[in-house]
N, C-alpha and C. Protein backbone atom coordinates (compact mmCIF):
# COMPACT_ATOMS: atom_id res chain seq x y z
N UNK A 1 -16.25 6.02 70.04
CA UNK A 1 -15.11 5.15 69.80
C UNK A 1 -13.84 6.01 69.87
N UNK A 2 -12.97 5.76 71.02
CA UNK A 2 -11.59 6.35 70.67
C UNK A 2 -10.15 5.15 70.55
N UNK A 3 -9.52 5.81 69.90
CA UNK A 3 -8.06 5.27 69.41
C UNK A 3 -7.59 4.66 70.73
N UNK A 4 -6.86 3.07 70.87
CA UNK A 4 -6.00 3.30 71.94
C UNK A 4 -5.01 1.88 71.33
N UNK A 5 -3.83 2.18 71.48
CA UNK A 5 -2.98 1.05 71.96
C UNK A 5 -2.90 -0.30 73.07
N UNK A 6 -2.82 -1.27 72.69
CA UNK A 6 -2.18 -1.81 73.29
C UNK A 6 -1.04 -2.54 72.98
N UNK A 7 -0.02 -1.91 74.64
CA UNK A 7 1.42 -2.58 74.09
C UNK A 7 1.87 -3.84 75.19
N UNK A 8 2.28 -4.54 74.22
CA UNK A 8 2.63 -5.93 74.88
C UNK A 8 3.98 -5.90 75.73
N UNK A 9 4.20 -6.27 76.83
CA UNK A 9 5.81 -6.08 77.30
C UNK A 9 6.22 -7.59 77.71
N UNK A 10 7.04 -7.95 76.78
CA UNK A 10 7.60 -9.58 77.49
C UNK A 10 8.84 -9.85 77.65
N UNK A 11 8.95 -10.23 78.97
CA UNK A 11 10.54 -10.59 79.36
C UNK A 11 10.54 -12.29 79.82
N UNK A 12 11.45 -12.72 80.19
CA UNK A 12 11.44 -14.24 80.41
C UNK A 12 11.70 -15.00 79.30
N UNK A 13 11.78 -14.74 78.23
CA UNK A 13 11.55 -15.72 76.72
C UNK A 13 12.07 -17.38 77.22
N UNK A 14 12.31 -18.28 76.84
CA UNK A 14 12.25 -19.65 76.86
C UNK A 14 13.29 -19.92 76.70
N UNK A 15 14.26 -19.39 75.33
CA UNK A 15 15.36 -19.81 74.62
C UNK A 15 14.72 -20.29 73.34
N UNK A 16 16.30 -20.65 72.95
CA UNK A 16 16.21 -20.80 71.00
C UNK A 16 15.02 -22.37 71.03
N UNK A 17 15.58 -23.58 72.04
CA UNK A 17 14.81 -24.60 71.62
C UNK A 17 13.86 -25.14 73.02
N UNK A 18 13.09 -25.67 72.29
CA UNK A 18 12.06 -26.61 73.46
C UNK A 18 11.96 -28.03 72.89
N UNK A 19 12.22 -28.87 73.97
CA UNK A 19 12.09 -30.67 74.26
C UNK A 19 10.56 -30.59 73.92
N UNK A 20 9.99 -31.86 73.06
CA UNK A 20 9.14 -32.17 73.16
C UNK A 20 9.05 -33.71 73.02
N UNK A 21 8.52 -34.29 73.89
CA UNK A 21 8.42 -35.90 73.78
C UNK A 21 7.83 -36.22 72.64
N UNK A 22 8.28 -37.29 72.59
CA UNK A 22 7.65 -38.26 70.84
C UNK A 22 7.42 -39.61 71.71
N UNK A 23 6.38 -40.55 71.07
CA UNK A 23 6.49 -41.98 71.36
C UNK A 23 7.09 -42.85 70.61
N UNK A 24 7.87 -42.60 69.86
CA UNK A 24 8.69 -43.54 69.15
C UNK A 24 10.08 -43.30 69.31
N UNK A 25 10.72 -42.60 69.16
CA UNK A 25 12.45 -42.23 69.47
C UNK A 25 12.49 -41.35 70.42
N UNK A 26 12.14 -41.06 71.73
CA UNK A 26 12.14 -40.50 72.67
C UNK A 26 12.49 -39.11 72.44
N UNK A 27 12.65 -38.43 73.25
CA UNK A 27 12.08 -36.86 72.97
C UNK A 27 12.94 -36.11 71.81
N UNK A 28 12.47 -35.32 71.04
CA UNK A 28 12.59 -34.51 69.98
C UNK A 28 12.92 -32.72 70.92
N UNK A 29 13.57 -32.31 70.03
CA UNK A 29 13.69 -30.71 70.32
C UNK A 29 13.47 -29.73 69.06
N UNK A 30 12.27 -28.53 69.25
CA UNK A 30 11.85 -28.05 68.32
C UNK A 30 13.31 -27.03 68.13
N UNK A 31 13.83 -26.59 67.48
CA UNK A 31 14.86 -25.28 67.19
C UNK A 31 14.42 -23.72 66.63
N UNK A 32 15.08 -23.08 66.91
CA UNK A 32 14.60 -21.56 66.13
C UNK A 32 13.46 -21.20 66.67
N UNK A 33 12.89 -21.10 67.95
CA UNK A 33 11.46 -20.49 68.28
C UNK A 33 11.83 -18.99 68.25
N UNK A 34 9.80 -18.66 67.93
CA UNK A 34 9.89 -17.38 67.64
C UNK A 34 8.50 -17.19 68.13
N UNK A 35 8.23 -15.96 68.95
CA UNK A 35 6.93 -15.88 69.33
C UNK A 35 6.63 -14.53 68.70
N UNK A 36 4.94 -14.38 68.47
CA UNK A 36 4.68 -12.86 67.46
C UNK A 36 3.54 -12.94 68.11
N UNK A 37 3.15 -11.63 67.52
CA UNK A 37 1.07 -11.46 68.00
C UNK A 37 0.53 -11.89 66.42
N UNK A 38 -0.48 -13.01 66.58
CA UNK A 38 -1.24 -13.40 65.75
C UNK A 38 -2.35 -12.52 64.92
N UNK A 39 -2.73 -11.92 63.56
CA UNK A 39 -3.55 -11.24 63.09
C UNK A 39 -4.90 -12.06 63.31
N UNK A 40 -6.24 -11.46 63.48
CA UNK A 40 -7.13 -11.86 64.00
C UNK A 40 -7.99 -12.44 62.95
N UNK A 41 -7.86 -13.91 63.08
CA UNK A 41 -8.14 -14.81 61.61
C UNK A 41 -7.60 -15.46 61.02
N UNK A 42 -6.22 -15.27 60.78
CA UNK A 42 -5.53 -14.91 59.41
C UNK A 42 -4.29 -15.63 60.53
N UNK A 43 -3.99 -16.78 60.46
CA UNK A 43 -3.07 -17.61 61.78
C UNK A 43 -1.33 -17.19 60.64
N UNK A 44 -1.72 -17.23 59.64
CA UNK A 44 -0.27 -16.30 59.20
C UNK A 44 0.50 -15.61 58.75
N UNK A 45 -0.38 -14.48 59.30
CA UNK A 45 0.06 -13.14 59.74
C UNK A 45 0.44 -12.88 60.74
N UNK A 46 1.80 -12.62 60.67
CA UNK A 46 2.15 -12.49 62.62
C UNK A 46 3.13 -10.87 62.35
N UNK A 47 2.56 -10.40 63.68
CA UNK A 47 3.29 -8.40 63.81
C UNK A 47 4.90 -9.62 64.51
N UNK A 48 5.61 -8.81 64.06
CA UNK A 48 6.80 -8.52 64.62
C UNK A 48 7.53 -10.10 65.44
N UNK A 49 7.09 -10.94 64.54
CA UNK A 49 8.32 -12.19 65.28
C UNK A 49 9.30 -11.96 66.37
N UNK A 50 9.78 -12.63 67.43
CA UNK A 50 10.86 -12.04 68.25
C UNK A 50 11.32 -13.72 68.54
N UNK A 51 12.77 -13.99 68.40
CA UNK A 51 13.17 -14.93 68.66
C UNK A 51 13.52 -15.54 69.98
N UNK A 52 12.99 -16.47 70.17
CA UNK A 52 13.20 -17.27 71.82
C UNK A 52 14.04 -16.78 72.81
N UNK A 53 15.40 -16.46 72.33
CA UNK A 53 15.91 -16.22 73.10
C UNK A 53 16.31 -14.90 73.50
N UNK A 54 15.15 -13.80 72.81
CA UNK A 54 15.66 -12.29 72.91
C UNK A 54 15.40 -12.38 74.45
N UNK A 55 16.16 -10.91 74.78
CA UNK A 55 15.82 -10.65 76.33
C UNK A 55 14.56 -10.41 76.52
N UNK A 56 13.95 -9.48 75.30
CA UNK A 56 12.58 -9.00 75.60
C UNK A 56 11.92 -9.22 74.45
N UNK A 57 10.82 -8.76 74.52
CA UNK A 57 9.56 -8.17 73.05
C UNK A 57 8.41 -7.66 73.60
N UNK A 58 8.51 -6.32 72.49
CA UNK A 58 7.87 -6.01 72.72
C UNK A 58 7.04 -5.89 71.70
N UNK A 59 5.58 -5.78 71.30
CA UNK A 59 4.63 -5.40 70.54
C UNK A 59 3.37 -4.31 70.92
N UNK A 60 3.02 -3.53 69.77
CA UNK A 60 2.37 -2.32 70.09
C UNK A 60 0.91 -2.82 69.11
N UNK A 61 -0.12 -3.08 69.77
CA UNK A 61 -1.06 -2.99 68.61
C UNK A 61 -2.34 -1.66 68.71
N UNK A 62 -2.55 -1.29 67.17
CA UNK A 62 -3.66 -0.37 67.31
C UNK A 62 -4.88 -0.93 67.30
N UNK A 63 -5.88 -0.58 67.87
CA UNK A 63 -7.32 -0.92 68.43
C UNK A 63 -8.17 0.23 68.91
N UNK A 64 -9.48 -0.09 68.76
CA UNK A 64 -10.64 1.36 69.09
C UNK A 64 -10.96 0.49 70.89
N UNK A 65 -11.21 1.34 71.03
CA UNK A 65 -12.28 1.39 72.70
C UNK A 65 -13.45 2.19 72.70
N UNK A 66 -14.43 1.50 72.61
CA UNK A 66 -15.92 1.77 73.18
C UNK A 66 -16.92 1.62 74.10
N UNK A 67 -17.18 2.55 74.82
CA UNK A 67 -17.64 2.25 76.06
C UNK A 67 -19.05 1.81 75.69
N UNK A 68 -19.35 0.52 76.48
CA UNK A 68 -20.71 0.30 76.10
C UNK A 68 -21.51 -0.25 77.37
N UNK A 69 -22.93 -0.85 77.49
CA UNK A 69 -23.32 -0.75 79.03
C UNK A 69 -22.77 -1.80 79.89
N UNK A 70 -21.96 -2.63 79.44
CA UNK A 70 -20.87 -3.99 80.19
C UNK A 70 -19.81 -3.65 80.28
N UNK A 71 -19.39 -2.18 79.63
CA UNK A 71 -17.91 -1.84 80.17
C UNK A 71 -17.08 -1.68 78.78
N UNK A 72 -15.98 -1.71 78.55
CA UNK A 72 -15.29 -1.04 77.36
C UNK A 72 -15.14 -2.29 76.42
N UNK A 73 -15.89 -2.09 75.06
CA UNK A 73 -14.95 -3.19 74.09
C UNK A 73 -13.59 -2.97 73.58
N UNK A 74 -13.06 -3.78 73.04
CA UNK A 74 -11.68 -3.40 72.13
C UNK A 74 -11.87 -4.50 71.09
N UNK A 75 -11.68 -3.51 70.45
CA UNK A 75 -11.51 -4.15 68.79
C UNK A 75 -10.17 -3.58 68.06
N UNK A 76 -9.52 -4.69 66.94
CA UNK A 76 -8.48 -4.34 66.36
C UNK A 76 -8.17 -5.06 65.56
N UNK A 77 -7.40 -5.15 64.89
CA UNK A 77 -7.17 -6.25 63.65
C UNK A 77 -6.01 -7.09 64.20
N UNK A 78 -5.78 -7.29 65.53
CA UNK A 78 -4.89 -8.21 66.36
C UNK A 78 -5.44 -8.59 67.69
N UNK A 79 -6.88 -8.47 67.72
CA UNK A 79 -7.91 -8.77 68.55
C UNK A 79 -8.68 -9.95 67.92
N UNK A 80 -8.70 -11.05 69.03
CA UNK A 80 -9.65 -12.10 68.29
C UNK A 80 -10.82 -12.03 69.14
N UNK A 81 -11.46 -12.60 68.57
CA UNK A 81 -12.71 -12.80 69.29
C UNK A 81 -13.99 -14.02 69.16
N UNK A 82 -13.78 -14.46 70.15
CA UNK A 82 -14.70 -16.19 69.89
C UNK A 82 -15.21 -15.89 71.19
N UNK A 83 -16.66 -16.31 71.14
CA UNK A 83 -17.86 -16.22 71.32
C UNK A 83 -18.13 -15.05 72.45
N UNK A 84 -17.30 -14.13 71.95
CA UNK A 84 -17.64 -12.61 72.70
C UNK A 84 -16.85 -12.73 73.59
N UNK A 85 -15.78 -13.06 73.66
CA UNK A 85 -14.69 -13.23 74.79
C UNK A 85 -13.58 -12.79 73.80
N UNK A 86 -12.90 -11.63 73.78
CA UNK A 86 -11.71 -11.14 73.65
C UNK A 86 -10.50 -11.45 73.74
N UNK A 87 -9.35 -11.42 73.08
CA UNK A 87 -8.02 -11.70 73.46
C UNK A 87 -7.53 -11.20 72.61
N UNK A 88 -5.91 -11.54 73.07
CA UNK A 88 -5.06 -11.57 72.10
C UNK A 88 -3.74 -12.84 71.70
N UNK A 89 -3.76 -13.07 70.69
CA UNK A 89 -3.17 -14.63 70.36
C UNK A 89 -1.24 -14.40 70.95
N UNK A 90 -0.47 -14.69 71.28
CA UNK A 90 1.02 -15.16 70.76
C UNK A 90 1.15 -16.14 70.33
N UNK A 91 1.65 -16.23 69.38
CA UNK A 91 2.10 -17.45 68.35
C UNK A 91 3.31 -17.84 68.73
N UNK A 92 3.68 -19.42 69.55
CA UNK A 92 4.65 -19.94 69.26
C UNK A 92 4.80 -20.82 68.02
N UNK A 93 6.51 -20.46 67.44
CA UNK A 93 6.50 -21.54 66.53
C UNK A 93 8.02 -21.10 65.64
N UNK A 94 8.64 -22.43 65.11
CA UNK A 94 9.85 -22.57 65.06
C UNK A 94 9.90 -21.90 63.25
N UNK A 95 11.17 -21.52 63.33
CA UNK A 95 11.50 -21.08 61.16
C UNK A 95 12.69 -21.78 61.04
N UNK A 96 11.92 -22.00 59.72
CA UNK A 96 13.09 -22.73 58.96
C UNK A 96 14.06 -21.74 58.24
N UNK A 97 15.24 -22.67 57.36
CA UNK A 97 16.21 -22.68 56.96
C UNK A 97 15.50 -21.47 55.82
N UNK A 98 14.19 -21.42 55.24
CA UNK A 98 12.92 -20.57 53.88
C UNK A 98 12.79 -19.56 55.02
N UNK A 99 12.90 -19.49 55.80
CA UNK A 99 12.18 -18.52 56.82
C UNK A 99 10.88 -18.27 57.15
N UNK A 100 10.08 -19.87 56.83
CA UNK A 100 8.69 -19.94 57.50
C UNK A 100 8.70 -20.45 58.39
N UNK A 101 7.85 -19.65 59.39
CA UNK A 101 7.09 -19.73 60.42
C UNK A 101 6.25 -20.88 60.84
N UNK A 102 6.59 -21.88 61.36
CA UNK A 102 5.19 -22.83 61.86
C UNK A 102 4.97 -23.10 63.26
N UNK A 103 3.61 -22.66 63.17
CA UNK A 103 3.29 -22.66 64.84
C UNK A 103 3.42 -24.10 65.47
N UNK A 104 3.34 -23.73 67.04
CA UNK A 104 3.08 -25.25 67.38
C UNK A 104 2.20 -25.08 68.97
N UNK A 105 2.51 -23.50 69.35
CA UNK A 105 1.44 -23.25 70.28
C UNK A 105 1.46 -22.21 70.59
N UNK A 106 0.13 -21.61 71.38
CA UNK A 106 -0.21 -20.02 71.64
C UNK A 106 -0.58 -19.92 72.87
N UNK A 107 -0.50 -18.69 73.43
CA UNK A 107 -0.84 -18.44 74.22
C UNK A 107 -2.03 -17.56 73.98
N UNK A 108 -3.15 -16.77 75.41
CA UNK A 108 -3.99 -16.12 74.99
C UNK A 108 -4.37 -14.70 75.94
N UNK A 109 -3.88 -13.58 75.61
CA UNK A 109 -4.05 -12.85 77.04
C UNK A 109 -5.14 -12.49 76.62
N UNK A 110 -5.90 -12.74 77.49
CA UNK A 110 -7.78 -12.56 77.98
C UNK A 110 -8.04 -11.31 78.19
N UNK A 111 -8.44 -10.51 77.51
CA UNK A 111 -8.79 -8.98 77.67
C UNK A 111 -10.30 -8.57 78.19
N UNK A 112 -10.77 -9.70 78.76
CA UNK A 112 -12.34 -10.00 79.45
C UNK A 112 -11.63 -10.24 80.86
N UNK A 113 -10.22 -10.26 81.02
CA UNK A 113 -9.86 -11.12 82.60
C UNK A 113 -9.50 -9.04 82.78
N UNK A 114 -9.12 -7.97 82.07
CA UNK A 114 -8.07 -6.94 82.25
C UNK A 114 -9.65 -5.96 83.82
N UNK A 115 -9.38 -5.74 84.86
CA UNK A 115 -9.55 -5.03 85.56
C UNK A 115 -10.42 -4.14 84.95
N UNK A 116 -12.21 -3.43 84.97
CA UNK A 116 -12.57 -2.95 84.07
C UNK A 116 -12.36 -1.35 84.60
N UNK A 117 -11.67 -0.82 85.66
CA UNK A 117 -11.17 0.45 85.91
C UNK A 117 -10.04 0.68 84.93
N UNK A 118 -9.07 -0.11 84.95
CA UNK A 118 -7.48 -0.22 84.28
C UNK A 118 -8.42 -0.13 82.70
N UNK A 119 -9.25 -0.76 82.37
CA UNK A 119 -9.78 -0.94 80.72
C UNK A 119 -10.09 0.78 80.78
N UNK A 120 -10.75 0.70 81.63
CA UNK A 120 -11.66 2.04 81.29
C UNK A 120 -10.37 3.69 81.03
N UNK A 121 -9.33 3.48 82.59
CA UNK A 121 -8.51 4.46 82.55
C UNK A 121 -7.53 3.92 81.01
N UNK A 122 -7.71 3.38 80.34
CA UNK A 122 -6.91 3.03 79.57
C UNK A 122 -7.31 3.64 78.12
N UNK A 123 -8.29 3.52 77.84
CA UNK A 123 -9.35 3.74 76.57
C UNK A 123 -9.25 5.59 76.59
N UNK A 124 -9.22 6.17 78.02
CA UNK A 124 -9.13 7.47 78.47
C UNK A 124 -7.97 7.98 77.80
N UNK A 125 -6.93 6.92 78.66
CA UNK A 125 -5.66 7.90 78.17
C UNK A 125 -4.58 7.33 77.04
N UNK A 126 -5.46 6.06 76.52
CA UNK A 126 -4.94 6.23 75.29
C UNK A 126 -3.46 4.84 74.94
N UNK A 127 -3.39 4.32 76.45
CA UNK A 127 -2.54 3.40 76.06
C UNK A 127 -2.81 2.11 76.94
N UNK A 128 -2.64 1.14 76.57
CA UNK A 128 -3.17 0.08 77.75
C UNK A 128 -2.11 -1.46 77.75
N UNK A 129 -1.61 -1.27 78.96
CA UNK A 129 0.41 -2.33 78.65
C UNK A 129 0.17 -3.21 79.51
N UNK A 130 0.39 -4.38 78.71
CA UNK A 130 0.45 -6.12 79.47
C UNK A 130 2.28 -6.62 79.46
N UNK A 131 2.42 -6.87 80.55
CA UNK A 131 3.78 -7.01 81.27
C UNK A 131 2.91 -8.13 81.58
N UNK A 132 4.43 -9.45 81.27
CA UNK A 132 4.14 -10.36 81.33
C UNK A 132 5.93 -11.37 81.30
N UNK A 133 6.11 -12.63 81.70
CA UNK A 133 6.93 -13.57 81.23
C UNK A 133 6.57 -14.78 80.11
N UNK A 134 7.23 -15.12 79.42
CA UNK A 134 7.13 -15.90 78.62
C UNK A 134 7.45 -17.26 78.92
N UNK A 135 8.11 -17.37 79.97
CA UNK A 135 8.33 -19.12 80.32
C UNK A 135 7.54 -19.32 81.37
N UNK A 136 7.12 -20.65 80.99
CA UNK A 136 5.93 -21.52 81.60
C UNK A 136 7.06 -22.00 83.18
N UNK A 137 6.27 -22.80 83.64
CA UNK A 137 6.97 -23.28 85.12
C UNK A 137 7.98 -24.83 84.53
N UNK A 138 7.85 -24.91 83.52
CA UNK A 138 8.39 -26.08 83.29
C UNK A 138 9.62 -25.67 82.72
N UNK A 139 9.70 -24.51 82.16
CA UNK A 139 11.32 -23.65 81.46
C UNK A 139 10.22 -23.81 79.84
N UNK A 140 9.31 -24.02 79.39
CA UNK A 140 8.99 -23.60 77.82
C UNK A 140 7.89 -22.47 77.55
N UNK A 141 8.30 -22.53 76.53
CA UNK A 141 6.99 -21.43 75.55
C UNK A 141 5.91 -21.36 76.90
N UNK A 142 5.47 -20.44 77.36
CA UNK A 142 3.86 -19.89 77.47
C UNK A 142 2.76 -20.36 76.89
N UNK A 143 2.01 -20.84 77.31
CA UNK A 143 0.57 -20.94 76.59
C UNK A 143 -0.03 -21.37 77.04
N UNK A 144 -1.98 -21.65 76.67
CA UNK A 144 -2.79 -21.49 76.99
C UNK A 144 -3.77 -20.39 77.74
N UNK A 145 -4.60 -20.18 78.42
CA UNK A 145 -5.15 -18.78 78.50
C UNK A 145 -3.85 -18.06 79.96
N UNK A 146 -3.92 -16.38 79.12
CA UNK A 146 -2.48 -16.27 80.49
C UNK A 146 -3.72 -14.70 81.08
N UNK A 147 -3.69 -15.24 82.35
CA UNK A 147 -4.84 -13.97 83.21
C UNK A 147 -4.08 -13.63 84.40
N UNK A 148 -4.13 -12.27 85.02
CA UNK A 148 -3.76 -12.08 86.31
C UNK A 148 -3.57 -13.20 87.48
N UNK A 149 -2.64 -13.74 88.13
CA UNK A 149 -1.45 -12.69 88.13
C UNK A 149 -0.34 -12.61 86.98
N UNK A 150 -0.36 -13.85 86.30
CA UNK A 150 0.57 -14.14 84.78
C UNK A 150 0.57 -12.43 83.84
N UNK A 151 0.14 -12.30 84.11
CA UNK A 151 -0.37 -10.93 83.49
C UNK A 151 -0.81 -9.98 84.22
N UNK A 152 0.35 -8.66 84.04
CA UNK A 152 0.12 -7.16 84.78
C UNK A 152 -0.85 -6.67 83.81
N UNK A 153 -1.76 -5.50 83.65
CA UNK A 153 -2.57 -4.72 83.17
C UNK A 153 -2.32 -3.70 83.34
N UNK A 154 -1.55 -2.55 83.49
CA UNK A 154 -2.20 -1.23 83.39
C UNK A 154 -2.41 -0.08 82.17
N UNK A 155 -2.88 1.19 83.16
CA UNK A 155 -2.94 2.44 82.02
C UNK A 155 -1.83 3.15 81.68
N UNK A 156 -1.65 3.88 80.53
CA UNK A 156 -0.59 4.73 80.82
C UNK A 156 -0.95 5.61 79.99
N UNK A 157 -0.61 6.75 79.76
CA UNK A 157 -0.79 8.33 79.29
C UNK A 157 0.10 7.78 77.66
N UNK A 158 -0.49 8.30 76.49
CA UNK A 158 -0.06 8.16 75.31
C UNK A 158 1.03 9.02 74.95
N UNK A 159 2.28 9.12 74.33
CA UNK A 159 3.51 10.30 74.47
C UNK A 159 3.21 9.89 73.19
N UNK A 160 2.30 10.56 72.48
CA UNK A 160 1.86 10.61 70.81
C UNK A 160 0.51 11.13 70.65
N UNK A 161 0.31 11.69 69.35
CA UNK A 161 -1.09 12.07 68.76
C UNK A 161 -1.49 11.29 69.01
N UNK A 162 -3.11 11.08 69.03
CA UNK A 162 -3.70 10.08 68.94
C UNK A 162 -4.16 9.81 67.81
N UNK A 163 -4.39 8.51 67.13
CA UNK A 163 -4.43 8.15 65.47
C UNK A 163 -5.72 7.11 65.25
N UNK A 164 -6.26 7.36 64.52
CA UNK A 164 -7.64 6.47 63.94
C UNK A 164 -7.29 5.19 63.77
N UNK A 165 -7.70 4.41 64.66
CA UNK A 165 -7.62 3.05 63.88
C UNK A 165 -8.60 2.63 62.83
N UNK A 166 -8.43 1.86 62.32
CA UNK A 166 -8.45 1.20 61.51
C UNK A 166 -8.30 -0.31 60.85
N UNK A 167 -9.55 -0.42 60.45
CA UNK A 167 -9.94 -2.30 60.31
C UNK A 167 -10.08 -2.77 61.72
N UNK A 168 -10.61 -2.18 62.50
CA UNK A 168 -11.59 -2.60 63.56
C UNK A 168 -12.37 -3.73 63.55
């Protein structure tokens, strides 16, 4: 088992609000979006909120890599995992005036879709970066499962010690 990162890179964000139709008073607009990486379980716990309309976000999560005879797992405490299929959650969802968080949708980058050379050179050297946009084709939030091409994959060389993860 060795230490590796993965860091999230997102540009495109949506903006502060998204239209959503209603059937009774015609369409509604959610305000204040904020997208985060979801803790694995635990829907609220979110690393590092970034608001709709930043230019970017970025998120770094720690996770182990183990090579095993199907190719590298990753585990992390921002790794989910349902029925042996891997990911990682973004949480859309608007805050209030209290400064809670309520989701209203996610996206899922598929870490079973990531290239298993790019997994493998990644686990090697220690860092492994998903470049990605955040707006859908319609102008909103991202979501549902996001796989190549929606999602770049590669390796990159760690410019740090390498550090034990933990709660794997």
């Amino acid at each position: 088992m060795t230490a590796l990162r993965i860091r999230i890179e997102a540009v495109d964000l949506p903006g502060p609000t998204h239209p959503v139709p209603t059937s009774r008073n015609g369409p509604e607009e959610l305000r204040d979006l904020y997208v985060a990486v979801q803790r694995r379980d635990r829907p609220g716990e979110l690393l590092d909120p970034h608001p709709g309309d930043a230019k970017s976000a970025t998120w770094t999560l720690e996770c182990t890599a183990t090579a095993t005879p199907t190719g590298t797992d990753v585990k992390g405490p921002y790794v989910q995992d349902r029925l042996g299929r891997r990911f990682v959650y973004l949480s859309w969802g608007t805050v209030d005036e209290e400064g809670v968080f309520s989701m209203f949708r996610r996206a899922k980058l598929m870490l079973d879709m990531i290239p298993v050379d790019v997994l493998a050179e990644a686990a090697g050297e220690g860092v492994l970066v998903a470049r990605l946009g955040l707006t859908d084709p319609q102008g909103g939030p991202l979501c549902a499962r996001v796989v190549p091409p929606h999602v770049t994959w590669t390796a990159e060389r760690g410019t740090y010690a390498p550090v034990v993860a933990k709660d794997a």
